[in-house]
PDB file of N, CA and C in Angstrom:
ATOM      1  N   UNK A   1     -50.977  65.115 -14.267  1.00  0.00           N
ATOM      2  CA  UNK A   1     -52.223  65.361 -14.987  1.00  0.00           C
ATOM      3  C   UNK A   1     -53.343  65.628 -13.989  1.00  0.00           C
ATOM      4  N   UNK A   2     -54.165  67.214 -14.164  1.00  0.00           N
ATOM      5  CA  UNK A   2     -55.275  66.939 -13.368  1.00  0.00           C
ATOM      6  C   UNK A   2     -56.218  65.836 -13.548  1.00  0.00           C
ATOM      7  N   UNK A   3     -56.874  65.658 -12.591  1.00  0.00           N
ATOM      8  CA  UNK A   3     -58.132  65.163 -12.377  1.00  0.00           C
ATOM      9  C   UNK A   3     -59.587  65.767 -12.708  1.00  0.00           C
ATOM     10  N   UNK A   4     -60.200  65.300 -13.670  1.00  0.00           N
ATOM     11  CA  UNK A   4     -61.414  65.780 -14.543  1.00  0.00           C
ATOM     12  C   UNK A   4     -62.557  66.074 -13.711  1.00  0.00           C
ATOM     13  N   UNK A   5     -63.004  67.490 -14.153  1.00  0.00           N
ATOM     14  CA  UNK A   5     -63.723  68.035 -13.343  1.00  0.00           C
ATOM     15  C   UNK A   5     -65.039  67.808 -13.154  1.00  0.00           C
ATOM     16  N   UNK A   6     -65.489  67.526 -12.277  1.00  0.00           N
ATOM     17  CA  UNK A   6     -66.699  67.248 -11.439  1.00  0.00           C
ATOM     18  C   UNK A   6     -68.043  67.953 -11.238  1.00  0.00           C
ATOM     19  N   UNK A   7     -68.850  68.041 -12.009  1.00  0.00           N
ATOM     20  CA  UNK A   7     -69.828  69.497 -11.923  1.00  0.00           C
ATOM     21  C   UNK A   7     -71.083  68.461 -11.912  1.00  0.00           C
ATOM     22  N   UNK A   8     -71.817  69.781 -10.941  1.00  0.00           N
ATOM     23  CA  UNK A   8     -73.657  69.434 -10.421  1.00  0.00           C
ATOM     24  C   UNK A   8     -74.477  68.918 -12.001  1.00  0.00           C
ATOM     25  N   UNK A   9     -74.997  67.548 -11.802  1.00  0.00           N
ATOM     26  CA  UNK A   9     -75.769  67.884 -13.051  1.00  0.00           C
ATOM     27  C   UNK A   9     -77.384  68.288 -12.524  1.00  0.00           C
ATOM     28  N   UNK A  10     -78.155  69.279 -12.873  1.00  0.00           N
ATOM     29  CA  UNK A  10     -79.514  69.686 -12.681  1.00  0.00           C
ATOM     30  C   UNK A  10     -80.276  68.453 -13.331  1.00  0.00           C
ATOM     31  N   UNK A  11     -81.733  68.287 -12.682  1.00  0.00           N
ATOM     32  CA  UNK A  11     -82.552  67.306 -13.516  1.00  0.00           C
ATOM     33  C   UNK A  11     -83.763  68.038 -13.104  1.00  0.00           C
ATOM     34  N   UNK A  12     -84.587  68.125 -13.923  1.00  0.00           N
ATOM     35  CA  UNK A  12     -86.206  68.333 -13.726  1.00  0.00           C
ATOM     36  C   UNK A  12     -86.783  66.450 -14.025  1.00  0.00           C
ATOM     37  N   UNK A  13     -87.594  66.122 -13.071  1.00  0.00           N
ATOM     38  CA  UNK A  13     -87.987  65.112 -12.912  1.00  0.00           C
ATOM     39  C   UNK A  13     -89.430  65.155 -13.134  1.00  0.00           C
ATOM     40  N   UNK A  14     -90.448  64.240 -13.844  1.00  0.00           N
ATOM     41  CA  UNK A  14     -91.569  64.207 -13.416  1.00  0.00           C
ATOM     42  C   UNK A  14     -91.940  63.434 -12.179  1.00  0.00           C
ATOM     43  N   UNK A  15     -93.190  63.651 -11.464  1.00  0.00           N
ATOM     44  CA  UNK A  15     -93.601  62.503 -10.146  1.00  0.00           C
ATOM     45  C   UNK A  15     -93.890  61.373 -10.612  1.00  0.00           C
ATOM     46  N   UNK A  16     -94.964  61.580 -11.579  1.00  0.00           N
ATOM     47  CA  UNK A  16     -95.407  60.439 -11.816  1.00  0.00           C
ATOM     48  C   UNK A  16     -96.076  60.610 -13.651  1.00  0.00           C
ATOM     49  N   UNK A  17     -96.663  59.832 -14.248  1.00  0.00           N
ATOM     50  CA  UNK A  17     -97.641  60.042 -15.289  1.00  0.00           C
ATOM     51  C   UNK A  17     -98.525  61.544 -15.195  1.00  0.00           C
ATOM     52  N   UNK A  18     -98.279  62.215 -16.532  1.00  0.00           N
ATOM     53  CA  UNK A  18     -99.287  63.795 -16.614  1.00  0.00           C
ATOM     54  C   UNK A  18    -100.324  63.520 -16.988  1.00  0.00           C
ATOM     55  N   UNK A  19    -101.588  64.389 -16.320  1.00  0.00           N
ATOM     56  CA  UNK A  19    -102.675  64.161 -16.810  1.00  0.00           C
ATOM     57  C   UNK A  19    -103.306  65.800 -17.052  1.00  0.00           C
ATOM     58  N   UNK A  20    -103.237  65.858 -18.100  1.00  0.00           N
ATOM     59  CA  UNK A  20    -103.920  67.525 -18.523  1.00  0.00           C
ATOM     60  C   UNK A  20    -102.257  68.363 -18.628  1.00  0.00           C
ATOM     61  N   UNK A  21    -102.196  69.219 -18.371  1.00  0.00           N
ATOM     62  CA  UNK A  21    -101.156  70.154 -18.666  1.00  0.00           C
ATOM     63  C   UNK A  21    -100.089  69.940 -17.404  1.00  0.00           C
ATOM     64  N   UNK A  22     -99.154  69.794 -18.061  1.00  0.00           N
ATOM     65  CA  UNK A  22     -97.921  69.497 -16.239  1.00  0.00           C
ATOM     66  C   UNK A  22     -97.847  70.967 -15.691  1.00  0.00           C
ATOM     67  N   UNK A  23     -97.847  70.909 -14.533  1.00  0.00           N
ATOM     68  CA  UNK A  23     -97.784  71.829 -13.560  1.00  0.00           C
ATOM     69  C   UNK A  23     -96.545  71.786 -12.708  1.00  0.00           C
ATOM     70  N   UNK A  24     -96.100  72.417 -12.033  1.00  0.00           N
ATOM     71  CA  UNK A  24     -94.914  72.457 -11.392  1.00  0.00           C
ATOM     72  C   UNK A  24     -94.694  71.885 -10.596  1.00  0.00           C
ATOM     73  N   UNK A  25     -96.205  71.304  -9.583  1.00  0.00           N
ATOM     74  CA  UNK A  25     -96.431  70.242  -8.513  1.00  0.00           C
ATOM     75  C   UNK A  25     -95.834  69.192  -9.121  1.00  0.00           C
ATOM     76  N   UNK A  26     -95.968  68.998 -10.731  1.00  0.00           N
ATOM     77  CA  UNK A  26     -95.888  67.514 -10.796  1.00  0.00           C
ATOM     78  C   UNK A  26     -94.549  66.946 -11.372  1.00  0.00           C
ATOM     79  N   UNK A  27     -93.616  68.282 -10.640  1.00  0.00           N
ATOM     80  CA  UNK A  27     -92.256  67.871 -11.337  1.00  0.00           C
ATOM     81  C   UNK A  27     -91.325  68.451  -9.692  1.00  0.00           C
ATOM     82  N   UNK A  28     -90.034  67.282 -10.041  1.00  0.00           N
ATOM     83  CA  UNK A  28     -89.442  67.922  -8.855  1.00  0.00           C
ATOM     84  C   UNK A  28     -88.055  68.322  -9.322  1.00  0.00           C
ATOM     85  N   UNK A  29     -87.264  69.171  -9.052  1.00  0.00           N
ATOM     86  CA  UNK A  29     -85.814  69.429  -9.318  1.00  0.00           C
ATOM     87  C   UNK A  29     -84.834  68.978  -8.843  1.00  0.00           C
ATOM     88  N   UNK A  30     -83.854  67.959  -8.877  1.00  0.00           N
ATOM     89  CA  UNK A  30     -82.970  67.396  -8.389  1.00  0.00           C
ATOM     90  C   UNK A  30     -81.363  67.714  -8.796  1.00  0.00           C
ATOM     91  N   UNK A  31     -80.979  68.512  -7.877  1.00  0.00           N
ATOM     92  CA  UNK A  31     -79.337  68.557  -8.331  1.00  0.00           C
ATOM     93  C   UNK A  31     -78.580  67.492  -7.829  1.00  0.00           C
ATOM     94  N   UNK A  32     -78.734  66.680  -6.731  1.00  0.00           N
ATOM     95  CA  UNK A  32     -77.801  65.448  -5.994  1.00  0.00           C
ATOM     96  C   UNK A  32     -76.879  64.471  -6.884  1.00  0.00           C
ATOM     97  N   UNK A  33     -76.831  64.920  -8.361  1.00  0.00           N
ATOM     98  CA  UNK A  33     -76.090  63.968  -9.212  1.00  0.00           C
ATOM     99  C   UNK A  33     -75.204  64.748  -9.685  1.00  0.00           C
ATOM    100  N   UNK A  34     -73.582  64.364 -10.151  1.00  0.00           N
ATOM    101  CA  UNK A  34     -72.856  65.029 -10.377  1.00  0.00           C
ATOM    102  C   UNK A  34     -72.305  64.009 -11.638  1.00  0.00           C
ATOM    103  N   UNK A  35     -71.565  64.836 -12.611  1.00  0.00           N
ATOM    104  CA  UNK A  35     -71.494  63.726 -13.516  1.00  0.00           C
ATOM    105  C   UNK A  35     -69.863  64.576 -13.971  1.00  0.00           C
ATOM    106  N   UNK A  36     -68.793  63.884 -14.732  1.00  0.00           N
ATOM    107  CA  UNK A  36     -67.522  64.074 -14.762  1.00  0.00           C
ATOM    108  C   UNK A  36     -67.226  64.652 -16.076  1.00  0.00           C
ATOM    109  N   UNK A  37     -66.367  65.799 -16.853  1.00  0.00           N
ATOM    110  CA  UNK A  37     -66.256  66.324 -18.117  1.00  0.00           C
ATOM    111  C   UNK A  37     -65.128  65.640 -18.726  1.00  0.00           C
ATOM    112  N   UNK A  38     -64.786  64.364 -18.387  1.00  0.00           N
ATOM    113  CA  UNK A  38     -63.473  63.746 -19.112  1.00  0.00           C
ATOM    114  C   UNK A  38     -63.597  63.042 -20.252  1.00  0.00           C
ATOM    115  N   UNK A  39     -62.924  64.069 -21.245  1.00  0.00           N
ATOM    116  CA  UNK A  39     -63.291  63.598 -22.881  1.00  0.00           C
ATOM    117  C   UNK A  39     -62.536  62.137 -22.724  1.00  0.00           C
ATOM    118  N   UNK A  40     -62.830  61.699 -24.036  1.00  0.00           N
ATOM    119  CA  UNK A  40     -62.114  60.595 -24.543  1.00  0.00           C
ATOM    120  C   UNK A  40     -60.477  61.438 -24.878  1.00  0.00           C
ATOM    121  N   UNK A  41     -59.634  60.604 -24.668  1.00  0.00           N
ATOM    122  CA  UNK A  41     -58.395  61.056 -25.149  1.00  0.00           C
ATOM    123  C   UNK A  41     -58.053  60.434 -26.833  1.00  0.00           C
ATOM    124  N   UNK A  42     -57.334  61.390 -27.189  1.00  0.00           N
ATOM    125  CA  UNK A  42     -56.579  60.965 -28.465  1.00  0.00           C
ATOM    126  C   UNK A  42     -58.029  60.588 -29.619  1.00  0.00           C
ATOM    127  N   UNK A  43     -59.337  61.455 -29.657  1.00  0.00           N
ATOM    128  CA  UNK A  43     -59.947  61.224 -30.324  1.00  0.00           C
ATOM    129  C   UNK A  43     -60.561  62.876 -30.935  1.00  0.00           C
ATOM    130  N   UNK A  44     -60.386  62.763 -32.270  1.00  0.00           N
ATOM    131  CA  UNK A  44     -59.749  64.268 -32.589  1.00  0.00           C
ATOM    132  C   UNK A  44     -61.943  64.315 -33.244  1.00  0.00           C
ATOM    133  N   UNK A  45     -62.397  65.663 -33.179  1.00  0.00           N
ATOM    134  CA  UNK A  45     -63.217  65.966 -33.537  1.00  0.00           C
ATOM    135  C   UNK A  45     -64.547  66.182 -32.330  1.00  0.00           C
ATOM    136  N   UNK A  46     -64.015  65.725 -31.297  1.00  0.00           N
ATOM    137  CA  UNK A  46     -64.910  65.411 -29.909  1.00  0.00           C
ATOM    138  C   UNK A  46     -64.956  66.763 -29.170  1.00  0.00           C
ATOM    139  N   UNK A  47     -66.430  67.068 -28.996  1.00  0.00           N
ATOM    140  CA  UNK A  47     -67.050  68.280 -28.530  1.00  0.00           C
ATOM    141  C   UNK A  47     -67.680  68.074 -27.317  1.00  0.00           C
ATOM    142  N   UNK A  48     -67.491  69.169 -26.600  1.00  0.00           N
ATOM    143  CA  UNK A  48     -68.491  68.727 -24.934  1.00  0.00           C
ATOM    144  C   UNK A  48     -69.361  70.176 -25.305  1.00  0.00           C
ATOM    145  N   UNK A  49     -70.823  69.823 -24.856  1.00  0.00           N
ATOM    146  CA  UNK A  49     -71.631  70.818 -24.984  1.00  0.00           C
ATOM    147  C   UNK A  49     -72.724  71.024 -23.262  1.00  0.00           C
ATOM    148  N   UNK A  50     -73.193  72.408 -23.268  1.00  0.00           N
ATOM    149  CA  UNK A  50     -73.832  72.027 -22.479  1.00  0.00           C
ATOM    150  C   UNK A  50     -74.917  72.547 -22.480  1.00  0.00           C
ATOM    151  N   UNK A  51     -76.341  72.303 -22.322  1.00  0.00           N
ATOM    152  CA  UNK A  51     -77.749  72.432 -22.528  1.00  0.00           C
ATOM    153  C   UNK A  51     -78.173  73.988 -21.210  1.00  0.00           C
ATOM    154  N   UNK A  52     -78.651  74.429 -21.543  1.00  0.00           N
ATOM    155  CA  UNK A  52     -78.891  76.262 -21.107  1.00  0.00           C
ATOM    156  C   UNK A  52     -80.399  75.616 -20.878  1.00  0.00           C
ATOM    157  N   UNK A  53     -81.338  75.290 -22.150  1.00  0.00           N
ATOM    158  CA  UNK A  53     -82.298  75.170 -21.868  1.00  0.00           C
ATOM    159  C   UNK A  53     -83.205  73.863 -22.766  1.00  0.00           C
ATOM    160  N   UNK A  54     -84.220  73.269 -22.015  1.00  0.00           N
ATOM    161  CA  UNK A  54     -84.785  72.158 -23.248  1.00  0.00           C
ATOM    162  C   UNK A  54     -86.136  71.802 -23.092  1.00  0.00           C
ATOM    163  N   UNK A  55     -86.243  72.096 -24.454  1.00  0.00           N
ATOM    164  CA  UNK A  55     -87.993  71.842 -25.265  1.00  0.00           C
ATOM    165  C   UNK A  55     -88.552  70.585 -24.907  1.00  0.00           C
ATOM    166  N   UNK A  56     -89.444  70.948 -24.759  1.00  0.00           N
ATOM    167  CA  UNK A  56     -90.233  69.308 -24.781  1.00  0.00           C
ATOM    168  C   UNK A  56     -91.466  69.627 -26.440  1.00  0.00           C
ATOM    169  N   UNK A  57     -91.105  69.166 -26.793  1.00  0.00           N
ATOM    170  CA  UNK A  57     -92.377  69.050 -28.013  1.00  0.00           C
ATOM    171  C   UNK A  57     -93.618  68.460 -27.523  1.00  0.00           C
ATOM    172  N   UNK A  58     -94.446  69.198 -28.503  1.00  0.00           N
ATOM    173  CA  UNK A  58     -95.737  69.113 -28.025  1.00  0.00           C
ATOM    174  C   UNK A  58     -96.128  67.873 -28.610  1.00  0.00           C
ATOM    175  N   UNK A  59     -95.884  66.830 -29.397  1.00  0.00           N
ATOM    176  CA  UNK A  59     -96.126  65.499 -29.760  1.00  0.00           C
ATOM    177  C   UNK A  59     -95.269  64.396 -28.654  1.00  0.00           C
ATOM    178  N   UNK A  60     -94.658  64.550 -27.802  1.00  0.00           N
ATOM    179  CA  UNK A  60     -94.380  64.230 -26.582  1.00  0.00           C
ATOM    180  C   UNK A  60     -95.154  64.247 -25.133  1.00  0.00           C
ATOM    181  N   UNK A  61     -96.217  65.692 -25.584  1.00  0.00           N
ATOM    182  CA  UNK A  61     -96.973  64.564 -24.612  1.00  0.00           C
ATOM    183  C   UNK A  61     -97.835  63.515 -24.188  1.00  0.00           C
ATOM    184  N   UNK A  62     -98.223  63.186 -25.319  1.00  0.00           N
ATOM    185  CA  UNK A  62     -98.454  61.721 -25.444  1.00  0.00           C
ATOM    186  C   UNK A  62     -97.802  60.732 -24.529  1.00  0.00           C
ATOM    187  N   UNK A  63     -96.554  61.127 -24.414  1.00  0.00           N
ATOM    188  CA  UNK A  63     -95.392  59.555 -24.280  1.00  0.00           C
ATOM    189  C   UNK A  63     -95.883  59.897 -22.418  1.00  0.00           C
ATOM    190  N   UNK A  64     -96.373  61.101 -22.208  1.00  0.00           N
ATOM    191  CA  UNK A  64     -95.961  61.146 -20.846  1.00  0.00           C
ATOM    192  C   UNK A  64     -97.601  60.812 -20.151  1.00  0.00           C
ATOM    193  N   UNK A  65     -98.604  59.972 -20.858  1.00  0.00           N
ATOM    194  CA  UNK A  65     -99.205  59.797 -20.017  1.00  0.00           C
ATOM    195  C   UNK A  65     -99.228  58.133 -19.651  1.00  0.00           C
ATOM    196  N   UNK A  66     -99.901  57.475 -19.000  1.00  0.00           N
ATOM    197  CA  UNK A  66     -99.762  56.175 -18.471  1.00  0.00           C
ATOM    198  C   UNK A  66    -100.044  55.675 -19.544  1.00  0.00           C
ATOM    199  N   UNK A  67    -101.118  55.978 -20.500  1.00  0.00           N
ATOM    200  CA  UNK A  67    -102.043  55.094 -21.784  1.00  0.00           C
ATOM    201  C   UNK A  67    -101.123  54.903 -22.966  1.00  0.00           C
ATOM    202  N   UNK A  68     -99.876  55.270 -22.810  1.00  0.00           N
ATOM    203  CA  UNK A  68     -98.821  55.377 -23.775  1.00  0.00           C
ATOM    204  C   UNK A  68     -98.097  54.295 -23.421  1.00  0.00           C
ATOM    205  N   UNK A  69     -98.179  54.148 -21.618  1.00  0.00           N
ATOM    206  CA  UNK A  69     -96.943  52.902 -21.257  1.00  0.00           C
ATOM    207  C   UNK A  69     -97.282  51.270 -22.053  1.00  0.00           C
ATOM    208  N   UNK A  70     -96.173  50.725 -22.905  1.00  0.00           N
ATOM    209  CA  UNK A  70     -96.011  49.692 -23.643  1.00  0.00           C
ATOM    210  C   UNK A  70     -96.869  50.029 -24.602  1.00  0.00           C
ATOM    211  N   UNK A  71     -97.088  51.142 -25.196  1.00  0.00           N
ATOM    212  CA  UNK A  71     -97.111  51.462 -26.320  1.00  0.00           C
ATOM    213  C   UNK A  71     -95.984  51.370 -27.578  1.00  0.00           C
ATOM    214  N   UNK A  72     -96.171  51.347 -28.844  1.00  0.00           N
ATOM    215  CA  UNK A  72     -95.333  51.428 -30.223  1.00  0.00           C
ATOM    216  C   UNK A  72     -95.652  52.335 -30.540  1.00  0.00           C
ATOM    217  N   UNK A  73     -94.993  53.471 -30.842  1.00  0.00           N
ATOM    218  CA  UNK A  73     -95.246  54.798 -31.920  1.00  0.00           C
ATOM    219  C   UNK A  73     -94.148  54.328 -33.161  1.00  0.00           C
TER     220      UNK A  73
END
């Protein structure tokens, strides 16, 4: 049996808390994590997908400034 394959996972990171509109300074790109595609076995209906591209909603940015931290929404 092979051994389950091993692929780069990409991350866009923020630095720190946004203040006004995020800018590109305030994010960094990290590929150094790799993460493994090995389904569950013998479990019938199980899909692997993989993300091209992702939204951030605009009621999210809220969550991303400091005045949100230990906040309840």
């Amino acid at each position: 049996m092979a051994a389950p394959a091993m692929v780069r996972n990409m991350q866009v990171l923020f630095k720190n808390y946004i203040d006004g509109f995020p800018k590109e300074s305030d994010m960094v790109v990290s590929s150094d994590a790799t993460i493994s595609l090995k389904l569950p076995k013998n479990e019938s209906g199980v899909v692997l997908t993989k993300n091209l591209y992702l939204s951030c909603d605009p009621m999210m940015r809220n969550r991303m400034t400091e005045s949100y931290l230990g906040a309840y929404m």
